[in-house]
C-alpha atoms as a PDB file:
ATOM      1  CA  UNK A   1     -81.780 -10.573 -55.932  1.00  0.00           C
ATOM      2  CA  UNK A   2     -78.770 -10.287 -54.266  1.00  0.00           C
ATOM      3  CA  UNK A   3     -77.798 -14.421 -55.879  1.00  0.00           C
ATOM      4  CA  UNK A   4     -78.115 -12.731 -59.212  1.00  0.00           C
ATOM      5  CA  UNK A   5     -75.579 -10.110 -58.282  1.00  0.00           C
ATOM      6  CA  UNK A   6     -73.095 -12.487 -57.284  1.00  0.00           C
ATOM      7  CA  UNK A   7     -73.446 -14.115 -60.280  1.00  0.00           C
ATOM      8  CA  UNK A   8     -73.151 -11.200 -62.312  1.00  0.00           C
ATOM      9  CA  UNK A   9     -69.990 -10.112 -60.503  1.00  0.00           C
ATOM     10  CA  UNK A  10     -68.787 -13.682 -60.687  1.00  0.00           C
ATOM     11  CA  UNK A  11     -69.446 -13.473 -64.322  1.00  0.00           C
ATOM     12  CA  UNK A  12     -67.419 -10.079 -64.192  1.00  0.00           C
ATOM     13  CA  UNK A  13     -64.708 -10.851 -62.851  1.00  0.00           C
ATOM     14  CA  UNK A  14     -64.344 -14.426 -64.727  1.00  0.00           C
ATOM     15  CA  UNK A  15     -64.477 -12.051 -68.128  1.00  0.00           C
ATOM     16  CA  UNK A  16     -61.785 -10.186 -66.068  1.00  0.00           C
ATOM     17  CA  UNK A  17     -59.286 -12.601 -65.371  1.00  0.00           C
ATOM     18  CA  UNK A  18     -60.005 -14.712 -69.065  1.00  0.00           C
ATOM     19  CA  UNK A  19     -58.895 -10.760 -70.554  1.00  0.00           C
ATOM     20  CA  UNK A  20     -55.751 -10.472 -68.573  1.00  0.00           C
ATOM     21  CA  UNK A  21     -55.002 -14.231 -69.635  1.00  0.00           C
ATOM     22  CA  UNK A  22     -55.371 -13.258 -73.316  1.00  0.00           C
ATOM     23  CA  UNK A  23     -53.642 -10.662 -73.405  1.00  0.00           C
ATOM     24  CA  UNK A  24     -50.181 -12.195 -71.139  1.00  0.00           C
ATOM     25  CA  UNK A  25     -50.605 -14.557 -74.354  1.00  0.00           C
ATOM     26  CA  UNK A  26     -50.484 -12.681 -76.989  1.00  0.00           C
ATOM     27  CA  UNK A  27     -47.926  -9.763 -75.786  1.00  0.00           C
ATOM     28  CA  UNK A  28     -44.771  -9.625 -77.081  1.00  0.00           C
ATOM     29  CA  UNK A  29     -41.788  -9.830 -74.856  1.00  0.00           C
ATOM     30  CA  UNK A  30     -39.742  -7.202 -74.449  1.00  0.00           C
ATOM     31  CA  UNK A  31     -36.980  -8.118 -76.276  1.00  0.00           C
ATOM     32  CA  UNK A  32     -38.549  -9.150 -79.416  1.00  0.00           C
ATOM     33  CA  UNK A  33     -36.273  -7.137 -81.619  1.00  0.00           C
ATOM     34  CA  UNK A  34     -33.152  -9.630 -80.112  1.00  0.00           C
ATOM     35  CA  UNK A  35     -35.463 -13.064 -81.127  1.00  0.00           C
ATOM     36  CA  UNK A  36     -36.858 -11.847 -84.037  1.00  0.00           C
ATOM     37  CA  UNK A  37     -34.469 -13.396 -86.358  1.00  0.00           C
ATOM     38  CA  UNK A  38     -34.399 -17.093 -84.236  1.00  0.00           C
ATOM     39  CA  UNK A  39     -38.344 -16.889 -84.570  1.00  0.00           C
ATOM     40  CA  UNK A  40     -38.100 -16.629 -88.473  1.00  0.00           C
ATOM     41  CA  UNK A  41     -35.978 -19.374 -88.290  1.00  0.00           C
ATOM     42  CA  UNK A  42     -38.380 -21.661 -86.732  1.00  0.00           C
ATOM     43  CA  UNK A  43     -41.193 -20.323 -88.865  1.00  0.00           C
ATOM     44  CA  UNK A  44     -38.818 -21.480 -91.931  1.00  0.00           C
ATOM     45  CA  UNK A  45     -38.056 -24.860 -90.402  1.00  0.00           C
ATOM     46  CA  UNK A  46     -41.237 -25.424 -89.782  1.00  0.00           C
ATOM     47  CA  UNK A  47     -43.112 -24.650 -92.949  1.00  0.00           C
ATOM     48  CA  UNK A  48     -40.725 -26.567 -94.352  1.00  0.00           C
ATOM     49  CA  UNK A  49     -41.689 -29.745 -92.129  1.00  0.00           C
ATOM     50  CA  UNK A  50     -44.603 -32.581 -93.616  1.00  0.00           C
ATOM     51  CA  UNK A  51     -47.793 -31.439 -92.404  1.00  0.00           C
ATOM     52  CA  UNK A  52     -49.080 -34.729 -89.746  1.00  0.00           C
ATOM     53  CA  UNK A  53     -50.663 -35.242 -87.187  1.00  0.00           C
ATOM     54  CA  UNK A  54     -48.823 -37.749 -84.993  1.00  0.00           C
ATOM     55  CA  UNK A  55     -48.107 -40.012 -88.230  1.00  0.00           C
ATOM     56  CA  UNK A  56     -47.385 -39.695 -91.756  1.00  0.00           C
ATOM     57  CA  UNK A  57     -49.760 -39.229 -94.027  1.00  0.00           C
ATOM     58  CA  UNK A  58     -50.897 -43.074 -95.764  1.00  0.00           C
ATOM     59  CA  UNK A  59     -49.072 -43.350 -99.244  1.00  0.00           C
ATOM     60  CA  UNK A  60     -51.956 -45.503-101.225  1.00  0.00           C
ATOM     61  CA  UNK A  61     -50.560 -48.305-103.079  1.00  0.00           C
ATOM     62  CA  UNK A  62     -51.215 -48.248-106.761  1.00  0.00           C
ATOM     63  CA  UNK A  63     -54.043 -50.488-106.765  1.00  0.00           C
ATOM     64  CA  UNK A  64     -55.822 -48.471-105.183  1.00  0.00           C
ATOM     65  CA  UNK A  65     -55.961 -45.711-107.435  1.00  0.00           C
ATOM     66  CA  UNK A  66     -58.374 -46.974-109.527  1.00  0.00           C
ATOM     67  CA  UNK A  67     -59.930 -43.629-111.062  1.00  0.00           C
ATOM     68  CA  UNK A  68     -59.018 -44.491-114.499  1.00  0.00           C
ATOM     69  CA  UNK A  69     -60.620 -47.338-114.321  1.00  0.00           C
ATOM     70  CA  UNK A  70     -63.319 -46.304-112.540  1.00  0.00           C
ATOM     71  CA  UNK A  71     -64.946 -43.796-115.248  1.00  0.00           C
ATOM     72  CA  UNK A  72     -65.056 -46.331-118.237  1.00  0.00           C
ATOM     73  CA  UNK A  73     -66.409 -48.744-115.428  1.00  0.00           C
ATOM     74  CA  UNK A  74     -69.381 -46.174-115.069  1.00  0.00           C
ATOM     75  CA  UNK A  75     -69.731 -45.038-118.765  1.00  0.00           C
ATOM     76  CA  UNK A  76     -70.528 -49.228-119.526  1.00  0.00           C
ATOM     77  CA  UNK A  77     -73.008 -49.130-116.558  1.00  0.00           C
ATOM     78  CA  UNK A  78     -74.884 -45.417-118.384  1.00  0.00           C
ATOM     79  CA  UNK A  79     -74.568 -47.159-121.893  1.00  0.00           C
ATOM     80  CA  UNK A  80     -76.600 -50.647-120.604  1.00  0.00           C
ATOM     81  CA  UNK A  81     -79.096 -48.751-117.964  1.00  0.00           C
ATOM     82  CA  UNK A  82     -79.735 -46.306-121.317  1.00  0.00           C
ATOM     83  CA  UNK A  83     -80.248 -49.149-123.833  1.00  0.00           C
END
């Protein structure tokens, strides 16, 4: 009995401390009126920014677009499978 109350205060206080962590993040400082316009800045700048993920999207070369060619590829294929 008394192992299951230490874990359950264990439990409580990790709940605790993962709470105050949460909410240190996602305060706002106290002068948030004074950055507001810098952080509306960066927002801009960074919408504005290619979306990646440590690279550059791949550009595919032309021949490898091949969905117009693809569909009259697949048509043929219907046409002989149906006759």
């Amino acid at each position: 009995m008394e192992m299951l109350l230490m874990g359950a205060c264990l439990s409580v206080f990790g709940l605790a401390v993962c709470c105050l962590a949460f909410g240190a993040a996602t305060r706002d400082s106290g002068n948030a009126v004074a950055a507001a316009p810098a952080a509306e800045k960066e927002v801009v700048k960074a919408a504005v920014s290619p979306a990646r993920f440590f690279v550059d999207p791949p550009v595919l070369p032309a021949h490898q677009l091949f969905g117009d060619k693809l569909i009259p590829l697949i048509e043929e294929l219907n046409q002989r499978l149906a006759a």
